[in-house]
PDB file of N, CA and C in Angstrom:
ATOM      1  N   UNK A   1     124.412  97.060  96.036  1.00  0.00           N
ATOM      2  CA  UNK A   1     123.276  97.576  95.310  1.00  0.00           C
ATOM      3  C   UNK A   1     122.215  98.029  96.301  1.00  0.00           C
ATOM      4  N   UNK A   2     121.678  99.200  95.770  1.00  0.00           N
ATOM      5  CA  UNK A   2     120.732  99.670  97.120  1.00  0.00           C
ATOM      6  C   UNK A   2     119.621  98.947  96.635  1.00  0.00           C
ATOM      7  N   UNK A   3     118.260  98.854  97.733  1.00  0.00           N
ATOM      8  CA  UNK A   3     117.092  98.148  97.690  1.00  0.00           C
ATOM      9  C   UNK A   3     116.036  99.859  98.072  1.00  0.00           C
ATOM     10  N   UNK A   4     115.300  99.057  96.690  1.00  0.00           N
ATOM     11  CA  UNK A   4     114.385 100.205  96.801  1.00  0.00           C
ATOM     12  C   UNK A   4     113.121  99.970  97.531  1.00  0.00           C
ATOM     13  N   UNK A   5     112.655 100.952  98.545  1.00  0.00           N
ATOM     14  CA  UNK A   5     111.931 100.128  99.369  1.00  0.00           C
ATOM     15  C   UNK A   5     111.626 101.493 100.161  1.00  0.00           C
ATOM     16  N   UNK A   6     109.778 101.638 100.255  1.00  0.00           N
ATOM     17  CA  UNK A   6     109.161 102.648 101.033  1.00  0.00           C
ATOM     18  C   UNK A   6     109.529 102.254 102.198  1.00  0.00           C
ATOM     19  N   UNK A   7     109.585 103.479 103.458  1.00  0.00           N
ATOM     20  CA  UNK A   7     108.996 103.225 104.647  1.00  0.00           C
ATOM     21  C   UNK A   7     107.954 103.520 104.954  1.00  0.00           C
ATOM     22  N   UNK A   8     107.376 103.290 106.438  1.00  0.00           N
ATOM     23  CA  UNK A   8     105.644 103.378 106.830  1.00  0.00           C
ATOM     24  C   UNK A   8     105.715 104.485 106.730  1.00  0.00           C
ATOM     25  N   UNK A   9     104.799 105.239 106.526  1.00  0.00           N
ATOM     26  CA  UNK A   9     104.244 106.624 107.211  1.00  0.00           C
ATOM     27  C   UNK A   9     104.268 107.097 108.490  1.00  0.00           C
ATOM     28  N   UNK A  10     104.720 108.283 108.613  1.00  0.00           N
ATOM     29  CA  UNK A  10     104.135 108.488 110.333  1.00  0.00           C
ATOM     30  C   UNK A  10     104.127 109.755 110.512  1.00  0.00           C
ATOM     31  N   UNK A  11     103.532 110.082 111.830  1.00  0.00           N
ATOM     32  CA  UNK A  11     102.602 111.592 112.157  1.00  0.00           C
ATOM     33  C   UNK A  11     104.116 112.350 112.115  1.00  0.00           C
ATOM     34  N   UNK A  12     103.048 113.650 111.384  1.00  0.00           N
ATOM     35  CA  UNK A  12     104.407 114.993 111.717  1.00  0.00           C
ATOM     36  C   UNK A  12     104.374 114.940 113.180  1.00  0.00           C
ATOM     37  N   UNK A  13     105.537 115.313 114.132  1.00  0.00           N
ATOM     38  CA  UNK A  13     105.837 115.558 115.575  1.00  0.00           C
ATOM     39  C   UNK A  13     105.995 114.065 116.206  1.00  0.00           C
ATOM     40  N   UNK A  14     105.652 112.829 115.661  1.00  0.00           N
ATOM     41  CA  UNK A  14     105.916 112.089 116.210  1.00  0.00           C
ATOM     42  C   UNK A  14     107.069 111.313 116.381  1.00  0.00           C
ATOM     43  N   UNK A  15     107.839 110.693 117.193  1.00  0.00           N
ATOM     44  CA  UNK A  15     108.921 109.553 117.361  1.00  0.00           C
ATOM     45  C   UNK A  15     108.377 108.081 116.589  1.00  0.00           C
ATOM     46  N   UNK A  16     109.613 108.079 115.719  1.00  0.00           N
ATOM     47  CA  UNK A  16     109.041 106.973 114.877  1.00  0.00           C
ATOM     48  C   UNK A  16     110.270 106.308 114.457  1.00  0.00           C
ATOM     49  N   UNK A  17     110.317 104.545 114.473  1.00  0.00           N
ATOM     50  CA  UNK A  17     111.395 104.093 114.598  1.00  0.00           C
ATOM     51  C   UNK A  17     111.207 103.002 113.555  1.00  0.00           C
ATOM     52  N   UNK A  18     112.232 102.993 112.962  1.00  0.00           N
ATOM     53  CA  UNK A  18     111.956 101.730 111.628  1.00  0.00           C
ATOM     54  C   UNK A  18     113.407 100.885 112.232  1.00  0.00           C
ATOM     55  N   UNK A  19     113.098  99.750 112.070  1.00  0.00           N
ATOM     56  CA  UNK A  19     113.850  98.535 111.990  1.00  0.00           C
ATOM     57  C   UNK A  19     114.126  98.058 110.901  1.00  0.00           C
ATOM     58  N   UNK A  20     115.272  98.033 110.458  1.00  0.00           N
ATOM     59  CA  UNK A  20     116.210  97.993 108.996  1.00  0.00           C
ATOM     60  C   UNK A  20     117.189  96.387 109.275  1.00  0.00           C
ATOM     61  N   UNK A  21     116.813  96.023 107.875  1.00  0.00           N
ATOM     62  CA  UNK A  21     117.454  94.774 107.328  1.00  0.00           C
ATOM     63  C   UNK A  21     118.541  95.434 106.588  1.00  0.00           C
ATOM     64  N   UNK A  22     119.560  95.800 106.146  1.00  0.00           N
ATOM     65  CA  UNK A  22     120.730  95.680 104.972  1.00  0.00           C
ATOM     66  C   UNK A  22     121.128  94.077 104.133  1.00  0.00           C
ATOM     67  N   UNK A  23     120.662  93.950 103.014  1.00  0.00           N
ATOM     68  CA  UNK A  23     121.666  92.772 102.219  1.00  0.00           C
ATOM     69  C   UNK A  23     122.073  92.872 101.262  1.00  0.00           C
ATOM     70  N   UNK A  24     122.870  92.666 100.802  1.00  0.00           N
ATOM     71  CA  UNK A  24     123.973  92.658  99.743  1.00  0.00           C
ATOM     72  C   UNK A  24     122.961  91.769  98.293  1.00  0.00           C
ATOM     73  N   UNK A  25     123.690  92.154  97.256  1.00  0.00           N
ATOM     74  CA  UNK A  25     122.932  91.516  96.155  1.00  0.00           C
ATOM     75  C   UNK A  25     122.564  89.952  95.886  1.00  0.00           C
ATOM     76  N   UNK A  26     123.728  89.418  96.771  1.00  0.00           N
ATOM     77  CA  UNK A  26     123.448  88.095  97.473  1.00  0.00           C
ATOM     78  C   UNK A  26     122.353  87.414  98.494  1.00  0.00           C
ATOM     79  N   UNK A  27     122.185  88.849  99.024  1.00  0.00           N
ATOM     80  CA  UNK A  27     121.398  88.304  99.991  1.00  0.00           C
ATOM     81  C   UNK A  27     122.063  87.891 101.506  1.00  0.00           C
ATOM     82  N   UNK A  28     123.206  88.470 101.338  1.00  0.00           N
ATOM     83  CA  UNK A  28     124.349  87.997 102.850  1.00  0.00           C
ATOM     84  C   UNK A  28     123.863  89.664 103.419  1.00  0.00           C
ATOM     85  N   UNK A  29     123.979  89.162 104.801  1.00  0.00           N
ATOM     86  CA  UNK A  29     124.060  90.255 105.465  1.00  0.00           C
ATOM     87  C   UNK A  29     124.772  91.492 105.415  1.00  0.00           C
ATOM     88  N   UNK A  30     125.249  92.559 105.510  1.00  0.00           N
ATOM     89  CA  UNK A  30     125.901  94.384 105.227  1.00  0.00           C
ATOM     90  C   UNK A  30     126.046  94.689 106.949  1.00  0.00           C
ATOM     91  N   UNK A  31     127.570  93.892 106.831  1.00  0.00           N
ATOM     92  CA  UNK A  31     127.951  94.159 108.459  1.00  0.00           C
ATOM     93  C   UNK A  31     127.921  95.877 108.642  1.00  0.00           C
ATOM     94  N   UNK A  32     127.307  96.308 109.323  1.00  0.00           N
ATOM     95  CA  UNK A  32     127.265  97.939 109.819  1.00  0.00           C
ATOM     96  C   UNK A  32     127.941  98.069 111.071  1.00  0.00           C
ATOM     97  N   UNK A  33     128.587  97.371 111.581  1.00  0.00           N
ATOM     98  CA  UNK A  33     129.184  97.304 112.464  1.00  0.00           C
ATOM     99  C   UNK A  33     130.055  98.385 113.101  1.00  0.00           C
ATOM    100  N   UNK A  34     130.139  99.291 113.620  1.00  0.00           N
ATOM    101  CA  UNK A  34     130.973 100.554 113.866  1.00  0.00           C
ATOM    102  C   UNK A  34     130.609 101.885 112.772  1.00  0.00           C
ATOM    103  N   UNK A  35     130.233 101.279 111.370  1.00  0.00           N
ATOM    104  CA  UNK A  35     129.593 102.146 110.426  1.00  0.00           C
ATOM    105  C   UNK A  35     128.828 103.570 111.055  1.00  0.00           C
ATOM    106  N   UNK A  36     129.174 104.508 110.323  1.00  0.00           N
ATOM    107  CA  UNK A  36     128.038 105.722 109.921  1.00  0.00           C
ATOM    108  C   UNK A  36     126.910 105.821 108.924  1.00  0.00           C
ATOM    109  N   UNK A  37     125.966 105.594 109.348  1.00  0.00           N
ATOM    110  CA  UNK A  37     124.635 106.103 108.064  1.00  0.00           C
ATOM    111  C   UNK A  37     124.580 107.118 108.299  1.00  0.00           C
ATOM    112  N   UNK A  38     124.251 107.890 106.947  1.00  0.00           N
ATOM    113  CA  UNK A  38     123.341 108.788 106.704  1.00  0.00           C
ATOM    114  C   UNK A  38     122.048 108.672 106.000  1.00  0.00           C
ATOM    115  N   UNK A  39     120.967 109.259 107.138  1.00  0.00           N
ATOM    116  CA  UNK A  39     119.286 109.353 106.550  1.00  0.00           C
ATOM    117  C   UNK A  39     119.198 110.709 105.856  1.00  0.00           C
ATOM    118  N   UNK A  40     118.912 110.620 104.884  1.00  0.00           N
ATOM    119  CA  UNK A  40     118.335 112.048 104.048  1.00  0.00           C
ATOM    120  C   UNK A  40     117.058 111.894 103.592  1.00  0.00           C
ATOM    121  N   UNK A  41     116.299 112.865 103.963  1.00  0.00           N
ATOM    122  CA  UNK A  41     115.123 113.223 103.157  1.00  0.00           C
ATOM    123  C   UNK A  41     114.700 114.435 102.387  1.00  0.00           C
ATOM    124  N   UNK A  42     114.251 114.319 101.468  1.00  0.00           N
ATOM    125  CA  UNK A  42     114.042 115.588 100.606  1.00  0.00           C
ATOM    126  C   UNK A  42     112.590 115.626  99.864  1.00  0.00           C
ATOM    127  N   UNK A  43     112.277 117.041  99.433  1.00  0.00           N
ATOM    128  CA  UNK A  43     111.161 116.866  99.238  1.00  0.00           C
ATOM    129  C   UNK A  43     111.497 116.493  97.236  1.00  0.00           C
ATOM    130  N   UNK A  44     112.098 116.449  96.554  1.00  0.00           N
ATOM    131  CA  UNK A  44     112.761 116.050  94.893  1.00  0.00           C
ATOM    132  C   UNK A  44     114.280 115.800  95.513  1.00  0.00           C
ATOM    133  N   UNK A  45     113.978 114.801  94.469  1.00  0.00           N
ATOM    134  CA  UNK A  45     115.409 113.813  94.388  1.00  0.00           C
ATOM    135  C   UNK A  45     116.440 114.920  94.072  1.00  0.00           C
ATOM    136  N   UNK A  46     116.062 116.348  93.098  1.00  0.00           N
ATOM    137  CA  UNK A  46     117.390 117.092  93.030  1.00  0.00           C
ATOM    138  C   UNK A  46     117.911 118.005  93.681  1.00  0.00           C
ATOM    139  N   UNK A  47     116.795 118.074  94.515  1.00  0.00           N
ATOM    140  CA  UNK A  47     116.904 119.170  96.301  1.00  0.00           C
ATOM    141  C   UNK A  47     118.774 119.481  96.533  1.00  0.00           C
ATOM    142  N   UNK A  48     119.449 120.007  96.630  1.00  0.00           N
ATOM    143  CA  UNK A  48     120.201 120.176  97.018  1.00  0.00           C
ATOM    144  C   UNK A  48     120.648 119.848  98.782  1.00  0.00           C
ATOM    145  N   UNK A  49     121.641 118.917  99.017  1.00  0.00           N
ATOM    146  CA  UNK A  49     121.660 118.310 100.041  1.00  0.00           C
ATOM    147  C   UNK A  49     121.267 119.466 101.698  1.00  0.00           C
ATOM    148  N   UNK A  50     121.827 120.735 101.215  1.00  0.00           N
ATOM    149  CA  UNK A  50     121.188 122.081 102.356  1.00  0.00           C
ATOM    150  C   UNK A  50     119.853 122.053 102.398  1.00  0.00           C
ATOM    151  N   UNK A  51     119.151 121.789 101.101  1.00  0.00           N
ATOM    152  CA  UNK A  51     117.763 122.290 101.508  1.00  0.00           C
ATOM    153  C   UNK A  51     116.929 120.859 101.494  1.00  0.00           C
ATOM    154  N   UNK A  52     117.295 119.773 102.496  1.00  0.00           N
ATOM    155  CA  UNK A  52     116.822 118.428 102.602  1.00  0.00           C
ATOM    156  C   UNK A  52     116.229 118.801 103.722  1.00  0.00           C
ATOM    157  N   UNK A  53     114.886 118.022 103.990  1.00  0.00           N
ATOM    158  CA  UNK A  53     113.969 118.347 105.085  1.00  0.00           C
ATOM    159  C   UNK A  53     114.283 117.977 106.203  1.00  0.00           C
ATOM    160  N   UNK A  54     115.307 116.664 106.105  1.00  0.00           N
ATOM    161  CA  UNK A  54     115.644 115.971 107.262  1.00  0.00           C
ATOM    162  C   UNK A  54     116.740 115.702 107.330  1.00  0.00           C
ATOM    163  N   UNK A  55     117.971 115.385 107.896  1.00  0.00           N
ATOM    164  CA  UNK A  55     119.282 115.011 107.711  1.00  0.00           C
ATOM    165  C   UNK A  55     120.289 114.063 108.940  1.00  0.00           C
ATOM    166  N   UNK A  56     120.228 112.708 109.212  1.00  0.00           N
ATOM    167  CA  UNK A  56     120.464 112.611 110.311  1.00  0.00           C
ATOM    168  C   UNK A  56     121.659 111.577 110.401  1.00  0.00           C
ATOM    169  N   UNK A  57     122.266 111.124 111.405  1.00  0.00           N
ATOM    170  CA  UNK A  57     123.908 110.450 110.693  1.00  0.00           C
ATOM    171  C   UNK A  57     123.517 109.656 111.693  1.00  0.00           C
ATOM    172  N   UNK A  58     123.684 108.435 111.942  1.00  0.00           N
ATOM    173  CA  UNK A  58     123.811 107.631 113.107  1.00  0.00           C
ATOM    174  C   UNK A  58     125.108 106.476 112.724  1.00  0.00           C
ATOM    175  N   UNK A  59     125.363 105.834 114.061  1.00  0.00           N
ATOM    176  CA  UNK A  59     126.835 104.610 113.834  1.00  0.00           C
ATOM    177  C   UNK A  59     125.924 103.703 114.584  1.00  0.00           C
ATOM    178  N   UNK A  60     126.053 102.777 113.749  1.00  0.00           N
ATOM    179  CA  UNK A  60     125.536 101.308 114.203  1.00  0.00           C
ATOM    180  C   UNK A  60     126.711 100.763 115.357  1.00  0.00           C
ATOM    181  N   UNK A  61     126.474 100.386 116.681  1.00  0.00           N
ATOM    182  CA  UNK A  61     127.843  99.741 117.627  1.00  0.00           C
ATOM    183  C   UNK A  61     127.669  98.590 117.171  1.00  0.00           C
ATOM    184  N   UNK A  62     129.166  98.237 117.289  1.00  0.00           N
ATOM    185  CA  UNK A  62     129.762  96.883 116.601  1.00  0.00           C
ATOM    186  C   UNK A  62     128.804  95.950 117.861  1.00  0.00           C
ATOM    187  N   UNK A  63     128.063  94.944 117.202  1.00  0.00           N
ATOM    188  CA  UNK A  63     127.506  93.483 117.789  1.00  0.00           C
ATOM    189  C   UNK A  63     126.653  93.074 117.009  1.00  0.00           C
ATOM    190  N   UNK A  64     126.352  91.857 117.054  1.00  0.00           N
ATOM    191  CA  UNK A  64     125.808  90.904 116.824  1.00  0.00           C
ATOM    192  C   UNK A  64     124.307  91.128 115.779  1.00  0.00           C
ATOM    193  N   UNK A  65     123.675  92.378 116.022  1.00  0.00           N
ATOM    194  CA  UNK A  65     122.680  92.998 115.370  1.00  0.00           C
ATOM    195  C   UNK A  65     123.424  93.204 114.271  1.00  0.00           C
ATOM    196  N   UNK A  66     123.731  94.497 114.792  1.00  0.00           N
ATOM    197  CA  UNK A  66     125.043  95.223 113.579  1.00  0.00           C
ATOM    198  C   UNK A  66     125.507  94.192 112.462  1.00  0.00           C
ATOM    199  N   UNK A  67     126.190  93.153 112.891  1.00  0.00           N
ATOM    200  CA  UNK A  67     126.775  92.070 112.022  1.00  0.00           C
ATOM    201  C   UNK A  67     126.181  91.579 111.002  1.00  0.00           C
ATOM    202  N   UNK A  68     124.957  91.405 111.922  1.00  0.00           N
ATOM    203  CA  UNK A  68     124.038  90.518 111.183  1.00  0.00           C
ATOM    204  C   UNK A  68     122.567  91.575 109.992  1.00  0.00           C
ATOM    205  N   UNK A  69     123.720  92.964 109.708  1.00  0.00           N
ATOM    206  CA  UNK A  69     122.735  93.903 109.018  1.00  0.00           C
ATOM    207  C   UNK A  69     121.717  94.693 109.193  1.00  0.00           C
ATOM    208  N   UNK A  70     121.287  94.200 110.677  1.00  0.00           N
ATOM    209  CA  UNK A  70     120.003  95.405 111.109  1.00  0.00           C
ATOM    210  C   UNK A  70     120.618  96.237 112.269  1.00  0.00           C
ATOM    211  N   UNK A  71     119.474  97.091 111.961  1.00  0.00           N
ATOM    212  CA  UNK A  71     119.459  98.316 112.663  1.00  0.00           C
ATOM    213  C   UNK A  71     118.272  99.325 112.714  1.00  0.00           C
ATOM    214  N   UNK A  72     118.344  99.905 114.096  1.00  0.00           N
ATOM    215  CA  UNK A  72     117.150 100.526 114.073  1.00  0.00           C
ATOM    216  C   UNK A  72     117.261 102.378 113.704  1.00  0.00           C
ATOM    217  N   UNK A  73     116.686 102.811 112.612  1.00  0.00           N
ATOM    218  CA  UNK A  73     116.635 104.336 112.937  1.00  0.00           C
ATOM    219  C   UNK A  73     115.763 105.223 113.987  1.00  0.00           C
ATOM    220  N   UNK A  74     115.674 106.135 114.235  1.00  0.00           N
ATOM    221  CA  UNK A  74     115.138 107.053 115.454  1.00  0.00           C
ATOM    222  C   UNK A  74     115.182 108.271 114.954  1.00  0.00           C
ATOM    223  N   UNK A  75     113.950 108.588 114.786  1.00  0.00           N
ATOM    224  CA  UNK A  75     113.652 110.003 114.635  1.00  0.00           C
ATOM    225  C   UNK A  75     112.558 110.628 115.404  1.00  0.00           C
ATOM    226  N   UNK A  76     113.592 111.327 116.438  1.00  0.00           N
ATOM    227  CA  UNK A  76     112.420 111.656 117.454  1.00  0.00           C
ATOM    228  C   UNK A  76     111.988 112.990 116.961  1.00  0.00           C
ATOM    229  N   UNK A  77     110.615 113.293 118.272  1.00  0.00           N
ATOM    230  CA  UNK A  77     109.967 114.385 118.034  1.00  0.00           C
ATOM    231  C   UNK A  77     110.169 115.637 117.339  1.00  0.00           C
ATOM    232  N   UNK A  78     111.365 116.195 118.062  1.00  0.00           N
ATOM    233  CA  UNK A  78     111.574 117.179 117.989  1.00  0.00           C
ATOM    234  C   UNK A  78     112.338 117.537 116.201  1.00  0.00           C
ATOM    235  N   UNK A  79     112.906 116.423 115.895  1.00  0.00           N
ATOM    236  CA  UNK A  79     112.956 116.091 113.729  1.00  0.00           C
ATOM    237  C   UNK A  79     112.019 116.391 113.159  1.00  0.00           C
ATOM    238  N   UNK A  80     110.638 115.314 113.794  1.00  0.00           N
ATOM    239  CA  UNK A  80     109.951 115.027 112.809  1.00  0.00           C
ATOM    240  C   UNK A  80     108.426 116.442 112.828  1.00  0.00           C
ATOM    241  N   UNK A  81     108.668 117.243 114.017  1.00  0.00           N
ATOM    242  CA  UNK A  81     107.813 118.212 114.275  1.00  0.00           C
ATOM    243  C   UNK A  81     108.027 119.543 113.462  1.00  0.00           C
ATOM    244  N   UNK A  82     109.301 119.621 112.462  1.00  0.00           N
ATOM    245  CA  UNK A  82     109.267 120.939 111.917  1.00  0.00           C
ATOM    246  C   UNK A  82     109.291 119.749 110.193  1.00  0.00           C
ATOM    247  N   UNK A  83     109.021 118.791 109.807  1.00  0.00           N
ATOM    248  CA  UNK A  83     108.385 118.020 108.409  1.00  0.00           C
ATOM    249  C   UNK A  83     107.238 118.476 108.065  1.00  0.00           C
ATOM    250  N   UNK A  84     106.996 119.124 107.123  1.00  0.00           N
ATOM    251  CA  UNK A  84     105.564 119.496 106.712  1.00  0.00           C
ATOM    252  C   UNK A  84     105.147 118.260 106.442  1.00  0.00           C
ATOM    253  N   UNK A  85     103.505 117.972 106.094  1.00  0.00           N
ATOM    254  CA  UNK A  85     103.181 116.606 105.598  1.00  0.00           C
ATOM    255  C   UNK A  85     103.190 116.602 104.560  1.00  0.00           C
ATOM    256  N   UNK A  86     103.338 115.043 103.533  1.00  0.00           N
ATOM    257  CA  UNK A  86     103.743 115.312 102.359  1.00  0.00           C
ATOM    258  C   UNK A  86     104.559 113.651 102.049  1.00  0.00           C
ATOM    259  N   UNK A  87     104.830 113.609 100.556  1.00  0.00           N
ATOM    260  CA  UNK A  87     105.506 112.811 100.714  1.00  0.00           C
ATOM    261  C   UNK A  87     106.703 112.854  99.930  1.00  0.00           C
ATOM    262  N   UNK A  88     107.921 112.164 100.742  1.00  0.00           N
ATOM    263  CA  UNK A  88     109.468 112.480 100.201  1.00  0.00           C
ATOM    264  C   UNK A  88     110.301 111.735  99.819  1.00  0.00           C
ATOM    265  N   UNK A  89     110.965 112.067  99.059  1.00  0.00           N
ATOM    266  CA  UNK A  89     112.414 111.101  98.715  1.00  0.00           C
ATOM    267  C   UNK A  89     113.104 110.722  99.687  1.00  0.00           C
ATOM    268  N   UNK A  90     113.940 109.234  99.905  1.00  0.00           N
ATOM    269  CA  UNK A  90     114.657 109.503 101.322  1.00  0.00           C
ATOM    270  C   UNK A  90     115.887 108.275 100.130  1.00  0.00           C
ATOM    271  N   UNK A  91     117.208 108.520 101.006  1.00  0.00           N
ATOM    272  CA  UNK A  91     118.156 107.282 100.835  1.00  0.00           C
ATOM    273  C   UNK A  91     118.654 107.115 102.643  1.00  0.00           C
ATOM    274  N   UNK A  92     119.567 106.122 102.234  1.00  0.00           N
ATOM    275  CA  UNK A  92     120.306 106.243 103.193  1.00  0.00           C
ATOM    276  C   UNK A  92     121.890 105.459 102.775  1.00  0.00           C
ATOM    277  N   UNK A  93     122.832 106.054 103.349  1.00  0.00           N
ATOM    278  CA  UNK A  93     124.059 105.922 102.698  1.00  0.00           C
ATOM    279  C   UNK A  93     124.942 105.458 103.583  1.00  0.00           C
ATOM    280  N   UNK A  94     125.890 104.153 103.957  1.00  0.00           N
ATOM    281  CA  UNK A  94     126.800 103.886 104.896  1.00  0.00           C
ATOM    282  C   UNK A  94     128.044 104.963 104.040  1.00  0.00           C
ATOM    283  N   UNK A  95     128.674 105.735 104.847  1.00  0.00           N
ATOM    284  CA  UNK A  95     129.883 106.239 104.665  1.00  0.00           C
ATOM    285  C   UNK A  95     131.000 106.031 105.515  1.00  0.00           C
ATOM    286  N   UNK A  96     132.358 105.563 104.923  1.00  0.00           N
ATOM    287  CA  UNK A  96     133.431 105.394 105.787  1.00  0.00           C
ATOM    288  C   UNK A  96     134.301 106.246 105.081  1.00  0.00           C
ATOM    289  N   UNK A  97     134.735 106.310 106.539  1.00  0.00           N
ATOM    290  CA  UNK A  97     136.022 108.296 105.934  1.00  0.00           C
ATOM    291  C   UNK A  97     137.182 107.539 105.486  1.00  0.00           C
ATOM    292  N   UNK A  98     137.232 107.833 104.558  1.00  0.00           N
ATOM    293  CA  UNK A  98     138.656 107.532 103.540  1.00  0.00           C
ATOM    294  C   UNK A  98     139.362 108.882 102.610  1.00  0.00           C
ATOM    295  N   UNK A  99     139.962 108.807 101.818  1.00  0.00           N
ATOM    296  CA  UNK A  99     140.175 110.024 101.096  1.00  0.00           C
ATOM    297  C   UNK A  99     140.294 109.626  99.867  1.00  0.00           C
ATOM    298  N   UNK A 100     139.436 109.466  98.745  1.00  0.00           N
ATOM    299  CA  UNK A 100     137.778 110.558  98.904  1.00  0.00           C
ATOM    300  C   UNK A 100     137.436 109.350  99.914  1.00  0.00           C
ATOM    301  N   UNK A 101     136.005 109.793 100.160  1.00  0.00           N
ATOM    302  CA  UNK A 101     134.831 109.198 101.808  1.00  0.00           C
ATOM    303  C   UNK A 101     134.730 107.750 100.696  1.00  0.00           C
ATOM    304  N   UNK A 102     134.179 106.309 101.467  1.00  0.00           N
ATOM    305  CA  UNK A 102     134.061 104.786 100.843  1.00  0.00           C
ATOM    306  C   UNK A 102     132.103 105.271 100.434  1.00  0.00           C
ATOM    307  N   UNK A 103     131.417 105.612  99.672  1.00  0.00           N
ATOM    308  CA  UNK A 103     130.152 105.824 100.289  1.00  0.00           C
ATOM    309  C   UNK A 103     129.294 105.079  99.136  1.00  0.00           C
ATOM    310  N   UNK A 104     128.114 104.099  99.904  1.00  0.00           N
ATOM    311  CA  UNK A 104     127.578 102.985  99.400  1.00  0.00           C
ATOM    312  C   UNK A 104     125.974 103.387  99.809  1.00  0.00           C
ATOM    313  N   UNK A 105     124.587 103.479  98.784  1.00  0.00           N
ATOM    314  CA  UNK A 105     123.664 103.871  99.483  1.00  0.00           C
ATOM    315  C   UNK A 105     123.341 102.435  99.699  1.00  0.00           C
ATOM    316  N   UNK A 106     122.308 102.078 100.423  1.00  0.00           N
ATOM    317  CA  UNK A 106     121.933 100.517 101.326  1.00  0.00           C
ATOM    318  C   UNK A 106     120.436 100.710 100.876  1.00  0.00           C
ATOM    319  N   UNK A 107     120.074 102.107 100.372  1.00  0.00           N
ATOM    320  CA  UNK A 107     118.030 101.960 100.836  1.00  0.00           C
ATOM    321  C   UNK A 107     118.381 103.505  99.879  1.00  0.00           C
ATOM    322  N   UNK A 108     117.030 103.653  99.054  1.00  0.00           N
ATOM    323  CA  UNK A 108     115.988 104.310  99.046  1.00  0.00           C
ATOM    324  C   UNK A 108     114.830 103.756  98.412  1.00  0.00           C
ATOM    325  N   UNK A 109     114.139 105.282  98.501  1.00  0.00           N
ATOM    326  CA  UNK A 109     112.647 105.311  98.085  1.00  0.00           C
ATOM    327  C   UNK A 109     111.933 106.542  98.383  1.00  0.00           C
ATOM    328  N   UNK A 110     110.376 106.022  99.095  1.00  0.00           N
ATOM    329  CA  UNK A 110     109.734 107.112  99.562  1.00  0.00           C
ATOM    330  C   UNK A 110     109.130 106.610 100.680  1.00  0.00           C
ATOM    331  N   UNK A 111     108.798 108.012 101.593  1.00  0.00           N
ATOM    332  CA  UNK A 111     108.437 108.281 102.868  1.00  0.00           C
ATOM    333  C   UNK A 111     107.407 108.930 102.873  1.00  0.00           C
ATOM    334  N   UNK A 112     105.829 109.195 103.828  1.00  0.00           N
ATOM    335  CA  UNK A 112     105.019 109.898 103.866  1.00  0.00           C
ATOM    336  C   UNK A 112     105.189 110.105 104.964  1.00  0.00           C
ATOM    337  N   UNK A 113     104.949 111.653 105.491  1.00  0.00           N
ATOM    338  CA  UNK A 113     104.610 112.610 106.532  1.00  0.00           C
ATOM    339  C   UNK A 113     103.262 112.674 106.657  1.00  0.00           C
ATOM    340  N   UNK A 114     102.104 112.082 107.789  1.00  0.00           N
ATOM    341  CA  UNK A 114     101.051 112.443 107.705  1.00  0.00           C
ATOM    342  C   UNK A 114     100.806 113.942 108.749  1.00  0.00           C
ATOM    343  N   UNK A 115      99.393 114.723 108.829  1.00  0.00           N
ATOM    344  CA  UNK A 115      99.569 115.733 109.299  1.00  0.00           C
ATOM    345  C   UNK A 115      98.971 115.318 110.475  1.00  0.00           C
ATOM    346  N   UNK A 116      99.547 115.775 111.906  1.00  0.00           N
ATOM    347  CA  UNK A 116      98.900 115.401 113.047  1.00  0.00           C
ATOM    348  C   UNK A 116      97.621 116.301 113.332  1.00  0.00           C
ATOM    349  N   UNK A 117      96.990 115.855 114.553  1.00  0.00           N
ATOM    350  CA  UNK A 117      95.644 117.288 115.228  1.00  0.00           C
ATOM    351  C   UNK A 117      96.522 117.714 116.211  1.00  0.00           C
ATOM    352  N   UNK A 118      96.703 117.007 117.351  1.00  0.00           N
ATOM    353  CA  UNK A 118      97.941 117.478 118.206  1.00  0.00           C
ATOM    354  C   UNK A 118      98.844 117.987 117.946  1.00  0.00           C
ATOM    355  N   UNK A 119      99.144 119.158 118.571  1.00  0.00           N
ATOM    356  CA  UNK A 119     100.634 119.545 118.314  1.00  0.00           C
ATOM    357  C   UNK A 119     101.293 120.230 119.236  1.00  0.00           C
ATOM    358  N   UNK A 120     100.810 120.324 120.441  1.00  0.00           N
ATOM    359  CA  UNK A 120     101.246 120.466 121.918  1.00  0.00           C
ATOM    360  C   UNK A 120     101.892 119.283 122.576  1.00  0.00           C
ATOM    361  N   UNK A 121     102.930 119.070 122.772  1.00  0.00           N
ATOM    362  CA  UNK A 121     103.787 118.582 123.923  1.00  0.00           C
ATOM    363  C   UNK A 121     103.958 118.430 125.342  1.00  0.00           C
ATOM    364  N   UNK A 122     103.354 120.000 125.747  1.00  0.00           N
ATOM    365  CA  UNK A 122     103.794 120.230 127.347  1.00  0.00           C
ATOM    366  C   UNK A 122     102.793 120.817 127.783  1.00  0.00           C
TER     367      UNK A 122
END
């Protein structure tokens, strides 16, 4: 069962990293262990998955974190610098390739984009 649950806010252009719990309806840990997530964000839940603002896949490596359900996402600069500000739908989905794909969402909710002053880099 997914857990519905905002993340923080953070500046358009910035690197911003959330630290993720996964648990099961029990409350036991969601070994991610070798797993693929997918982060999606959209600006409406019926956005068509092409026109999602953000789209990013990461694999949790098998250890002891992993096992034990957390994990960290990363969305660096160069993602979060073409997000208008605003605020969005997001899930996130462990998928394992099977035929059809095993696919379980772990998280959604909503996300805010705030607007930065900076926007030079170099």
């Amino acid at each position: 069962m997914a857990t519905a649950s905002n993340l923080a806010p953070f500046y358009r252009g910035d690197t911003k990293s959330f630290n993720l719990t996964f648990r099961d309806a029990n409350g036991d840990p969601i070994d991610l262990s070798g797993h693929e997530l997918w982060f999606t964000m959209k600006r409406e839940i019926g956005d068509a998955d092409d026109a999602a603002v953000l789209q990013k896949r990461i694999v949790f490596l098998p250890n002891a974190e992993s096992a034990a359900g957390n994990g960290v996402l990363i969305l660096d600069s160069s993602e979060t610098s073409a997000i208008d500000p605003g605020t969005y739908y997001f899930d996130m989905q462990k998928v394992i390739p099977e035929n059809p794909p095993l696919v379980t969402t772990l998280m959604s909710g909503r996300v805010s984009v705030l607007p930065d002053v900076t926007q030079r880099v170099s």
